[in-house]
PDB file of N, CA and C in Angstrom:
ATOM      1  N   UNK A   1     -16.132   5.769 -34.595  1.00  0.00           N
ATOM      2  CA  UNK A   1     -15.560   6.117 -33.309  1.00  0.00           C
ATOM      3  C   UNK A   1     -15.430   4.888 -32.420  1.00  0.00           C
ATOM      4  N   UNK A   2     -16.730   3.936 -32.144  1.00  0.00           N
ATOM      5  CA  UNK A   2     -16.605   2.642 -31.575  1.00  0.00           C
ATOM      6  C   UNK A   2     -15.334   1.960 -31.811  1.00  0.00           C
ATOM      7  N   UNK A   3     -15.415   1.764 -33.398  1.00  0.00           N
ATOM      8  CA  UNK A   3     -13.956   0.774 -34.207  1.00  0.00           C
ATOM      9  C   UNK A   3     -12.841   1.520 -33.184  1.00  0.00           C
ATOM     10  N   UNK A   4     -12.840   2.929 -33.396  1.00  0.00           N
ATOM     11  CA  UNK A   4     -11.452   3.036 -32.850  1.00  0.00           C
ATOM     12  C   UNK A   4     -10.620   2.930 -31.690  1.00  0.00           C
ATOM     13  N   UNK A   5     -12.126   2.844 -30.933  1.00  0.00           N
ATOM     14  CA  UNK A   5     -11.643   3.106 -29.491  1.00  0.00           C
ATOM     15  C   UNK A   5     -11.596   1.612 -29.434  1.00  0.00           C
ATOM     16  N   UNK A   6     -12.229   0.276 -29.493  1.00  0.00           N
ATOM     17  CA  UNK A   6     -12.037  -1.068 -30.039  1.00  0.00           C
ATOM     18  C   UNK A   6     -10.660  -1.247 -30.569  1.00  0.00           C
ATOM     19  N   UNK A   7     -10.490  -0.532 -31.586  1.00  0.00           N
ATOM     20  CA  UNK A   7      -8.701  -0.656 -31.893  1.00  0.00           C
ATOM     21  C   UNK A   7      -7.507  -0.414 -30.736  1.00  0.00           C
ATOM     22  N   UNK A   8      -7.974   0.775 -30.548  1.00  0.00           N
ATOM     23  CA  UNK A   8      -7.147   1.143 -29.104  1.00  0.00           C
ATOM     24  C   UNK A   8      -7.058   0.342 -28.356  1.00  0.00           C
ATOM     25  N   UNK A   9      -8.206  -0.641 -27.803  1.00  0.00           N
ATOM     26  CA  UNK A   9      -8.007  -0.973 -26.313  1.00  0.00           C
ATOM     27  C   UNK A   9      -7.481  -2.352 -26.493  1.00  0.00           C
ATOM     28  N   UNK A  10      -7.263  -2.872 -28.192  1.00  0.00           N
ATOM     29  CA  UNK A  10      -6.476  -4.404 -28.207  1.00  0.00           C
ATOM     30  C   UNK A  10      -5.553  -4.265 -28.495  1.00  0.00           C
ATOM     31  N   UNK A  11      -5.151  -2.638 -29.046  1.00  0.00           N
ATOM     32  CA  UNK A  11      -3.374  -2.559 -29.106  1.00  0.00           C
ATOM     33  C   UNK A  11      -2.695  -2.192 -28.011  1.00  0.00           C
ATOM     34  N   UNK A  12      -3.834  -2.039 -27.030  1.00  0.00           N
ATOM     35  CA  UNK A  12      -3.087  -1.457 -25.540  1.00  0.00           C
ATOM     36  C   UNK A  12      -2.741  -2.450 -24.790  1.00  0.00           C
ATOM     37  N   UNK A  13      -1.510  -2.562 -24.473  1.00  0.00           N
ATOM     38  CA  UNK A  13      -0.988  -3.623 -23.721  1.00  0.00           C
ATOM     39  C   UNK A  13      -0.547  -3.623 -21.821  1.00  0.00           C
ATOM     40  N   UNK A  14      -0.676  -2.148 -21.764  1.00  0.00           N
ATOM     41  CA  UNK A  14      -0.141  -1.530 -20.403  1.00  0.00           C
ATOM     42  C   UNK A  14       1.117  -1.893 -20.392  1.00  0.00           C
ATOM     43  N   UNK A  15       1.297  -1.258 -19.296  1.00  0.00           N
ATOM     44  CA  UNK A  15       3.028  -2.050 -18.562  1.00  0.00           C
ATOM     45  C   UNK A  15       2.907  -2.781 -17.060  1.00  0.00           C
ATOM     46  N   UNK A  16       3.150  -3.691 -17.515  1.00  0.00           N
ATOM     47  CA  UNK A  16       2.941  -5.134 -16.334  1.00  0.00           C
ATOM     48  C   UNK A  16       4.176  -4.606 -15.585  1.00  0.00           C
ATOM     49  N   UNK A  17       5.464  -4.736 -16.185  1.00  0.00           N
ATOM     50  CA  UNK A  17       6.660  -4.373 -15.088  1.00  0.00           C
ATOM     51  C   UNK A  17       6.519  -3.277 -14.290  1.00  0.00           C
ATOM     52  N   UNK A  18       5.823  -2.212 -15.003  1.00  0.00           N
ATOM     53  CA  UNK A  18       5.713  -0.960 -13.749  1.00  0.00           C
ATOM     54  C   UNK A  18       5.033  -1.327 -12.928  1.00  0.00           C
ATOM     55  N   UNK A  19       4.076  -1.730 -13.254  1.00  0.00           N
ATOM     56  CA  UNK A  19       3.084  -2.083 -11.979  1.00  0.00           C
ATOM     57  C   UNK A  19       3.640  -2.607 -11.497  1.00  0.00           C
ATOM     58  N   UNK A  20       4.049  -4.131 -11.506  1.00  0.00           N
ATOM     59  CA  UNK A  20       4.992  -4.820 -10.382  1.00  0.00           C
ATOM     60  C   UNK A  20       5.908  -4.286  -9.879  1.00  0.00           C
ATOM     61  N   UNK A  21       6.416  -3.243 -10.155  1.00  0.00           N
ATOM     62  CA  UNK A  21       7.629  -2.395  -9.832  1.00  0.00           C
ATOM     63  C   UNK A  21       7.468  -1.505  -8.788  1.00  0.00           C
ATOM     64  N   UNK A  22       5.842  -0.795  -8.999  1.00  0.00           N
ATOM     65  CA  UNK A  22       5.489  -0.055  -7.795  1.00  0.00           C
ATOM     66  C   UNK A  22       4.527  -0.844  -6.838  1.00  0.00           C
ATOM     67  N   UNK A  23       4.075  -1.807  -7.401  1.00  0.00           N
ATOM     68  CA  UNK A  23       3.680  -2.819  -6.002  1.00  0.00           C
ATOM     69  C   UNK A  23       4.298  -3.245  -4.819  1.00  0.00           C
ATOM     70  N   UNK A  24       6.020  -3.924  -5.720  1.00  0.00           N
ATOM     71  CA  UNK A  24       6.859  -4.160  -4.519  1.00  0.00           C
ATOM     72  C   UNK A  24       7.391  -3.133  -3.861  1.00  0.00           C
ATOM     73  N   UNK A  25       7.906  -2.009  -4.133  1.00  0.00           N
ATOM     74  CA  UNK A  25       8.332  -0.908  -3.718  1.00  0.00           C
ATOM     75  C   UNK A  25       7.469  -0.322  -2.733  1.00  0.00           C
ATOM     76  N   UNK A  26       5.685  -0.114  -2.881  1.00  0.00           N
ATOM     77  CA  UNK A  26       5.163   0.070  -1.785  1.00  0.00           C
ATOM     78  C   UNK A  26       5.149  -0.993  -0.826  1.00  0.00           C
ATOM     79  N   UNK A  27       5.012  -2.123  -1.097  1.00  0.00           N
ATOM     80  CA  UNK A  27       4.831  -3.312  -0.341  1.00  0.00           C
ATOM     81  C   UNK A  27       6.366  -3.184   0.966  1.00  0.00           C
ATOM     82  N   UNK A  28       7.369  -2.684   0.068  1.00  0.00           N
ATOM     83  CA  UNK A  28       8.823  -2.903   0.795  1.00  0.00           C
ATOM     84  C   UNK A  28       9.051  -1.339   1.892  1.00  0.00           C
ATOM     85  N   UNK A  29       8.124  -0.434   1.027  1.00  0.00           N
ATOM     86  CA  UNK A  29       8.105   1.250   1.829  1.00  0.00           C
ATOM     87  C   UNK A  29       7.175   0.902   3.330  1.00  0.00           C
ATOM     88  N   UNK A  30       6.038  -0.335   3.006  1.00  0.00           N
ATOM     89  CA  UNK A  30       4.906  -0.232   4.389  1.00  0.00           C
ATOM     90  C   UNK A  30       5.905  -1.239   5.173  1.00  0.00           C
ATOM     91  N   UNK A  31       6.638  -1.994   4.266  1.00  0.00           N
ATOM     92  CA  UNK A  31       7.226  -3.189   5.865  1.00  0.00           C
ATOM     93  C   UNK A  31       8.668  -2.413   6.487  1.00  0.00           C
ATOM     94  N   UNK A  32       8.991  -1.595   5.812  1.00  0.00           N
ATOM     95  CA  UNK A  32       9.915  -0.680   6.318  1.00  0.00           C
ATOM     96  C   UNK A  32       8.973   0.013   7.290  1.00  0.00           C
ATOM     97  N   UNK A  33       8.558   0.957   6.731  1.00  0.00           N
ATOM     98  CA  UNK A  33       7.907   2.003   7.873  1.00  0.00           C
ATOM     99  C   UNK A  33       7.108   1.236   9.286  1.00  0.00           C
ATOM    100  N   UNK A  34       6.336   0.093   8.359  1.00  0.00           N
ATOM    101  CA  UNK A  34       5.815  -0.932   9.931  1.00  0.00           C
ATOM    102  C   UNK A  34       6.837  -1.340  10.697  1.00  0.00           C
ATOM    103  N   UNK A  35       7.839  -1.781  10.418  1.00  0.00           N
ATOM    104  CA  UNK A  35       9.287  -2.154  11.045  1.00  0.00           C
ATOM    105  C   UNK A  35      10.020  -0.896  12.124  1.00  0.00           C
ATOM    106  N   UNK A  36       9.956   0.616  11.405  1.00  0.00           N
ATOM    107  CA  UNK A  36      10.593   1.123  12.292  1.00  0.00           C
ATOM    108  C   UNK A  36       9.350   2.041  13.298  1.00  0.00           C
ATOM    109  N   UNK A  37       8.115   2.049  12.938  1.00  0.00           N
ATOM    110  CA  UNK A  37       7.050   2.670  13.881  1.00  0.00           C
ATOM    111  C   UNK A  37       6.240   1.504  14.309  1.00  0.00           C
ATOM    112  N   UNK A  38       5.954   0.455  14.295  1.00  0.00           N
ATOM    113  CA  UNK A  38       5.386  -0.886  14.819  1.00  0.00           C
ATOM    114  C   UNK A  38       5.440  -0.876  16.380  1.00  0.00           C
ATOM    115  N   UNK A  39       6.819  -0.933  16.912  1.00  0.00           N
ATOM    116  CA  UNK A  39       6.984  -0.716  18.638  1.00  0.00           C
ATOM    117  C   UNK A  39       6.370   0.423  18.917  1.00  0.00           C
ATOM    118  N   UNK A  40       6.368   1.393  18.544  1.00  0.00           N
ATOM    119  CA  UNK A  40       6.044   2.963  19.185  1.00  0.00           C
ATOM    120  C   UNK A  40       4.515   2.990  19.090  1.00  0.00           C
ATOM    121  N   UNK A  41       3.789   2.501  18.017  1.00  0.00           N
ATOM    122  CA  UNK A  41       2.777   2.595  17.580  1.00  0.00           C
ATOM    123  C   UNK A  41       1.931   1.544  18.733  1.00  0.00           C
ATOM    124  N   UNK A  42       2.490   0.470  19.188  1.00  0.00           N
ATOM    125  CA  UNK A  42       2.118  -0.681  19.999  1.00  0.00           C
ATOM    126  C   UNK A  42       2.167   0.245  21.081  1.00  0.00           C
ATOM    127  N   UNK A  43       3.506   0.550  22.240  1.00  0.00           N
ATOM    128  CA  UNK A  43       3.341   1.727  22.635  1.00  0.00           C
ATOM    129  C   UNK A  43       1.906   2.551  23.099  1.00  0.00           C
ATOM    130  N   UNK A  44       2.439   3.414  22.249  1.00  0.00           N
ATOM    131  CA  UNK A  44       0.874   4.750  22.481  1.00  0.00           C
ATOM    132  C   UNK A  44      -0.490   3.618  22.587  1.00  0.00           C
ATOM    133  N   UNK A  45      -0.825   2.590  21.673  1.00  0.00           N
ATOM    134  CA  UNK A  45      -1.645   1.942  22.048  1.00  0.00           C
ATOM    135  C   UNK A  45      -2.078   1.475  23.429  1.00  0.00           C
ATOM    136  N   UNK A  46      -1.133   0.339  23.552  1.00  0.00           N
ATOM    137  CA  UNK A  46      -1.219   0.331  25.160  1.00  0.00           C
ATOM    138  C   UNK A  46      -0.885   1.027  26.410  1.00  0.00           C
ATOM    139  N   UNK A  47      -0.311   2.369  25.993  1.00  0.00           N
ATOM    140  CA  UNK A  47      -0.776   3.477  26.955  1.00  0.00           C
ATOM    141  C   UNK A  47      -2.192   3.700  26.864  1.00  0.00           C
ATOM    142  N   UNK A  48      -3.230   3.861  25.638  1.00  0.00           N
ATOM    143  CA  UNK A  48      -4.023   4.616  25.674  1.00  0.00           C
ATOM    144  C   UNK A  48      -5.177   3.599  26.296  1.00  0.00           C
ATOM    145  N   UNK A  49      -5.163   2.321  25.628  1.00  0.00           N
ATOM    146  CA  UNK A  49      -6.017   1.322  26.305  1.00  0.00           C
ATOM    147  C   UNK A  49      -5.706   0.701  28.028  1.00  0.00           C
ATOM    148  N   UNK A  50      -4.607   1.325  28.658  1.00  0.00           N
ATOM    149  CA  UNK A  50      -4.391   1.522  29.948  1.00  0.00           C
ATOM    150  C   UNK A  50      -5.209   2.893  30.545  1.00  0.00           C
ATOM    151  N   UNK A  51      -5.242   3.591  29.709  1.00  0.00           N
ATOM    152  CA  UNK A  51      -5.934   5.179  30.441  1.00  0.00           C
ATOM    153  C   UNK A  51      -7.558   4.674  30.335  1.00  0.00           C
ATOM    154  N   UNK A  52      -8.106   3.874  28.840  1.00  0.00           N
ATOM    155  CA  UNK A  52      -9.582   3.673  29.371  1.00  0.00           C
ATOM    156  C   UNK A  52      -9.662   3.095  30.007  1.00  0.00           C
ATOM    157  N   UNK A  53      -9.194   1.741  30.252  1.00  0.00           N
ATOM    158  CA  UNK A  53      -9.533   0.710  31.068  1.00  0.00           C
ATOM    159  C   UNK A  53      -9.218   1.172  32.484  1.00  0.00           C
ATOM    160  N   UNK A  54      -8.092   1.803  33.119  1.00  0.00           N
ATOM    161  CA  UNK A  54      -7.992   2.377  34.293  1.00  0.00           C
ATOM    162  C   UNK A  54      -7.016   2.033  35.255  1.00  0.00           C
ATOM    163  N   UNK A  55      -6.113   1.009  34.330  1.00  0.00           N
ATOM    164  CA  UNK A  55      -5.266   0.593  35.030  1.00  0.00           C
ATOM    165  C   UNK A  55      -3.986   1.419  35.711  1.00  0.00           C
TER     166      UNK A  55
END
């Protein structure tokens, strides 16, 4: 059982391109979404750190 699972894991090669494929794709989905909620998000922030502070 050892041997085989030993066999398995040096014929397993994964897939490098998918991964890189869904790395950039999330990487490109968060600088999108940071891009179009970034101002708004800044926004509500400094509304809300205006309401503690008291200004």
């Amino acid at each position: 059982m050892a041997r085989w699972i030993t066999r398995r894991l040096a014929e397993e090669r994964g897939d490098v391109p998918g991964w890189v494929l869904i790395t950039l794709m999330t990487a490109g989905l968060v600088a999108v979404l940071w891009g179009l909620a970034g101002p708004a998000l800044s926004g509500v922030f400094d509304q809300a750190m205006d309401r503690v502070v008291g200004f």
